[in-house]
C-alpha atoms as a PDB file:
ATOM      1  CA  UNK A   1       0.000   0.000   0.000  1.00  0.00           C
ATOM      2  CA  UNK A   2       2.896   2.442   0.975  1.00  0.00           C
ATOM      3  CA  UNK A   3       4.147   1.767  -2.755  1.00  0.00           C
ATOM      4  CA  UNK A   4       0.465   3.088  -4.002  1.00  0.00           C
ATOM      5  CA  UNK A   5       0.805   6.083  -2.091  1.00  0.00           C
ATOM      6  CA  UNK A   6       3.527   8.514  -3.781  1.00  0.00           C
ATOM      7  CA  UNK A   7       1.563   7.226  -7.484  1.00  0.00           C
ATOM      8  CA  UNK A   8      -1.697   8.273  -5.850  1.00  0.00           C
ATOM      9  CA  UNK A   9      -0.685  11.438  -4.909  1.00  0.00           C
ATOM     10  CA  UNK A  10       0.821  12.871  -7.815  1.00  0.00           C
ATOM     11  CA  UNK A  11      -2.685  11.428  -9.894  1.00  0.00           C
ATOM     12  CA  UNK A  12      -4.160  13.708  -7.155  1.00  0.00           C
ATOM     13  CA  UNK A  13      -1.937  16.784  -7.684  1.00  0.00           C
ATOM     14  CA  UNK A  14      -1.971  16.167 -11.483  1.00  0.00           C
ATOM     15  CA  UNK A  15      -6.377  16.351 -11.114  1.00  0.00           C
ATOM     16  CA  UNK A  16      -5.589  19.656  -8.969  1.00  0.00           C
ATOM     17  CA  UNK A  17      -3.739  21.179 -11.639  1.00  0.00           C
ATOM     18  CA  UNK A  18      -5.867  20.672 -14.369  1.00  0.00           C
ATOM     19  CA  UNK A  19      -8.683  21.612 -12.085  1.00  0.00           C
ATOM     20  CA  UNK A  20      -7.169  24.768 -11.325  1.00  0.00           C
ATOM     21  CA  UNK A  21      -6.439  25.546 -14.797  1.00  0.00           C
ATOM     22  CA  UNK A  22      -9.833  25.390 -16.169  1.00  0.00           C
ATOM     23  CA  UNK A  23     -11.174  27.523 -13.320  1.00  0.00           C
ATOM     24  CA  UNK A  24      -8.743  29.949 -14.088  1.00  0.00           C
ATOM     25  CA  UNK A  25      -9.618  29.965 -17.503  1.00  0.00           C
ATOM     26  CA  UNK A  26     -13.583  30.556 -16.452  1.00  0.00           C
ATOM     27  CA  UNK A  27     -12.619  33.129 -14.126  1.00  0.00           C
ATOM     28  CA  UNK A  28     -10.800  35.018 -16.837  1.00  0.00           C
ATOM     29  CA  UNK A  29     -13.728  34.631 -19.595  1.00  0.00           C
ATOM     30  CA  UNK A  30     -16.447  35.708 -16.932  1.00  0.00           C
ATOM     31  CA  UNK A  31     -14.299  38.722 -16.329  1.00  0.00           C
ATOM     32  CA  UNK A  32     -13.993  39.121 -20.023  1.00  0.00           C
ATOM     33  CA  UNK A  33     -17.776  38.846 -20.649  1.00  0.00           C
ATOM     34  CA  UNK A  34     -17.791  41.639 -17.881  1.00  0.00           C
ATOM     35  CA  UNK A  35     -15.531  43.898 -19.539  1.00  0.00           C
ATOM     36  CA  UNK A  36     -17.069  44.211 -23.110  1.00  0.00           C
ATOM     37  CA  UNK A  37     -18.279  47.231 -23.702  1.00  0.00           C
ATOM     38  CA  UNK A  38     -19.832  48.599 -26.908  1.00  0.00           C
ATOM     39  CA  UNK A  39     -18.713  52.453 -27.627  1.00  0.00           C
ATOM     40  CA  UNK A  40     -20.073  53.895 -30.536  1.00  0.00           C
ATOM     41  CA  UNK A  41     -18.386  56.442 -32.642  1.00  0.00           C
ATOM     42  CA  UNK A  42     -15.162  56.041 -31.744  1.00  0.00           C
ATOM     43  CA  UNK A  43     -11.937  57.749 -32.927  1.00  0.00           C
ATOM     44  CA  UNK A  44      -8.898  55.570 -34.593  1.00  0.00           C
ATOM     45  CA  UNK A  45      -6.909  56.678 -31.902  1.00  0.00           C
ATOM     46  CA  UNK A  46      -8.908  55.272 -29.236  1.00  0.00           C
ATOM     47  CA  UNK A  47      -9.042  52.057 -30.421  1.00  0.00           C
ATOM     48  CA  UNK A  48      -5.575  51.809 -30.805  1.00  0.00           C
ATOM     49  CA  UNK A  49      -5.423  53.080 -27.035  1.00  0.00           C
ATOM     50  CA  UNK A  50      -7.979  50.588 -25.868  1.00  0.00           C
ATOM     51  CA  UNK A  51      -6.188  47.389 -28.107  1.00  0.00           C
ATOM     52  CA  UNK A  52      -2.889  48.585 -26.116  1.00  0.00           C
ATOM     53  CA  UNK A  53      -4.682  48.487 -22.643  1.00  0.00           C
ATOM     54  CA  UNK A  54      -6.389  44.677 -23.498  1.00  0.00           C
ATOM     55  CA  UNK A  55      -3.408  43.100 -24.658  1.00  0.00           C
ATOM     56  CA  UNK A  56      -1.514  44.457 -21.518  1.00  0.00           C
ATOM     57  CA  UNK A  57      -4.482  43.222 -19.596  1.00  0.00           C
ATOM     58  CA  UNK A  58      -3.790  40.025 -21.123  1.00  0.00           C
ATOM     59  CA  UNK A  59      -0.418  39.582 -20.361  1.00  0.00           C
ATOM     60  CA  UNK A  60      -1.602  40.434 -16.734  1.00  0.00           C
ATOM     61  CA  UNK A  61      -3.918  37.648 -16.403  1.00  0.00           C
ATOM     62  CA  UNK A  62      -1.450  35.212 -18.234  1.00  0.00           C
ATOM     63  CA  UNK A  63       0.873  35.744 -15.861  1.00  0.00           C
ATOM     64  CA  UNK A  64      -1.437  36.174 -12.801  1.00  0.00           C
ATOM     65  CA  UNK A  65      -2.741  32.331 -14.311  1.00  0.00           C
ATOM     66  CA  UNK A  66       1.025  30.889 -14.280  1.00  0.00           C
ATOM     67  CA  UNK A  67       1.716  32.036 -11.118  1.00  0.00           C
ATOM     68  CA  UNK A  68      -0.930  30.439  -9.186  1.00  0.00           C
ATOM     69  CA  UNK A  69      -0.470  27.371 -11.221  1.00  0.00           C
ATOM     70  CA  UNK A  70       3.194  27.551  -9.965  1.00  0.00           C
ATOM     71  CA  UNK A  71       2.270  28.199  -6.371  1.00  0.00           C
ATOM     72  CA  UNK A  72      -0.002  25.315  -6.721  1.00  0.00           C
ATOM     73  CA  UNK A  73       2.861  23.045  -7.617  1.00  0.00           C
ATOM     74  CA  UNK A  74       4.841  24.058  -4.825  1.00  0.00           C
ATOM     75  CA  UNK A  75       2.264  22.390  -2.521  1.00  0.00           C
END
């Protein structure tokens, strides 16, 4: 049974990983859904501004997503 253990553990971790990636993933479209916003008439300029802001904003999450998948590997 003691040889089961370590094998069962990392199936668990491996479950909690995947788990916690496809939460993360909801959380981020949910908080997409939230943040769509139709503006009418707007200027060139603007939407270059506001493509600038959501890719950053992107990047943020991305990396916001990696690191708790990393913390979540540490344990």
């Amino acid at each position: 049974m003691n040889d089961d253990l370590p094998d069962t553990v990392k199936k668990c971790l491996d479950i909690l990983d995947e788990n916690l990636e496809i939460l993360s993933n909801i959380e981020i479209d949910l908080n997409d859904e939230k943040n769509d916003e139709l503006v009418p008439d707007m200027k060139l300029h603007h939407l270059y501004d506001m493509t600038e802001d959501v890719a950053e904003s992107e990047k943020i999450k991305r990396a916001e997503s990696k690191f708790m998948r990393r913390q979540s590997e540490d344990f």
